[in-house]
Protein backbone atom coordinates (compact mmCIF):
# COMPACT_ATOMS: atom_id res chain seq x y z
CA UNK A 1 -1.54 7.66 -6.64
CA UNK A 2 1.54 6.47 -5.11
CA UNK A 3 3.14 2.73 -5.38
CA UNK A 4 1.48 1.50 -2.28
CA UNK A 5 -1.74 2.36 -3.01
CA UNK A 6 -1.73 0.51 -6.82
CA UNK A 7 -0.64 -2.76 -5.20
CA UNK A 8 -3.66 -2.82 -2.81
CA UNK A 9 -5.61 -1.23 -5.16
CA UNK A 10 -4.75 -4.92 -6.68
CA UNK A 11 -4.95 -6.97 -4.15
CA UNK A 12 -8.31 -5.19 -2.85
CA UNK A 13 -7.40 -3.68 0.47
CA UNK A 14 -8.02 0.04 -1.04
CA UNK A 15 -10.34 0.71 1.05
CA UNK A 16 -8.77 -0.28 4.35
CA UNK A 17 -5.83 1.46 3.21
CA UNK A 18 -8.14 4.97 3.71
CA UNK A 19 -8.73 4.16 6.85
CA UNK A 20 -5.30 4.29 8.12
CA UNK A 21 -3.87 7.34 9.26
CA UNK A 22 -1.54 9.61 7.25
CA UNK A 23 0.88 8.63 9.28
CA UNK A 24 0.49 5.39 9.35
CA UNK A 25 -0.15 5.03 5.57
CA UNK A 26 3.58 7.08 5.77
CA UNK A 27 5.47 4.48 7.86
CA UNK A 28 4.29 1.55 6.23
CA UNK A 29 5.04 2.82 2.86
CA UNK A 30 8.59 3.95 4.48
CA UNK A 31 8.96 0.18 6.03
CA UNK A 32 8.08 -1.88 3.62
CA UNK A 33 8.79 0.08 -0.09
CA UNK A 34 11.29 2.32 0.66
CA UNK A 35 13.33 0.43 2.62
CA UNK A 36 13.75 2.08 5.72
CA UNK A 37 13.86 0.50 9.20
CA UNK A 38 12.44 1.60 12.47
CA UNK A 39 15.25 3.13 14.22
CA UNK A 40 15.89 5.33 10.61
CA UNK A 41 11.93 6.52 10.23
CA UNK A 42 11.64 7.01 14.32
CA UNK A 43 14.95 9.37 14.04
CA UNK A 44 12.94 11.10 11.15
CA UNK A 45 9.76 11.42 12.73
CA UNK A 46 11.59 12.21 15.97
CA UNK A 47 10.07 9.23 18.04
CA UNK A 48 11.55 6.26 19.76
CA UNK A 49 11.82 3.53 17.62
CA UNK A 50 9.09 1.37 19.61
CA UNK A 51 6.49 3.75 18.58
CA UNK A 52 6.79 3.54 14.89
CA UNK A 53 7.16 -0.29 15.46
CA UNK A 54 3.48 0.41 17.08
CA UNK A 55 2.01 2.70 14.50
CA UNK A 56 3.50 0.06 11.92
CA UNK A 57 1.31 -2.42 13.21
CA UNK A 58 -1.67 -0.64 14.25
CA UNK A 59 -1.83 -0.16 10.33
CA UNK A 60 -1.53 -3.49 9.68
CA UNK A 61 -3.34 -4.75 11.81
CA UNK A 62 -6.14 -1.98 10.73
CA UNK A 63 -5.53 -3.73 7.07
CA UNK A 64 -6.26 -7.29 8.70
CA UNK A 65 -9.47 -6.54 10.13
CA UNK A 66 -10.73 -4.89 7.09
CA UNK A 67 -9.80 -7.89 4.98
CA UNK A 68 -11.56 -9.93 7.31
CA UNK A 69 -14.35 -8.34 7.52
CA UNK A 70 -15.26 -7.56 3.93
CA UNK A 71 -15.88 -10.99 3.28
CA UNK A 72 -19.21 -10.47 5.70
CA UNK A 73 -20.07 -7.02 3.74
């Protein structure tokens, strides 16, 4: 289990977390634990920079929703 997945494991969003995509679950743990900005994980993925920005917050926005709505479930 990597770093990312303990701290939602912790703050309960495990289970939205499997719904993202690989690589979504790949760019948000790139963003926001490793460090790395846009332009530096587009020029690795070979994208423009404005996609990963998207797939970044498609994620988190995938995250939101599912912490929304388990408070209905």
């Amino acid at each position: 289990m990597n770093r990312l997945e303990n701290i939602l494991i912790n703050i309960e969003l495990e289970k939205g977390y499997e719904r993202l995509t690989k690589r979504e679950k790949k760019v948000i743990n790139l963003y926001y634990l490793e460090g790395y900005i846009d332009k530096e994980i587009a020029l690795h993925y070979g994208v423009t920079r404005e996609n990963i920005y998207k797939i970044r917050k498609n994620g988190l926005n995938k995250l939101k929703k599912y912490n929304n709505n388990k408070i209905f479930l």
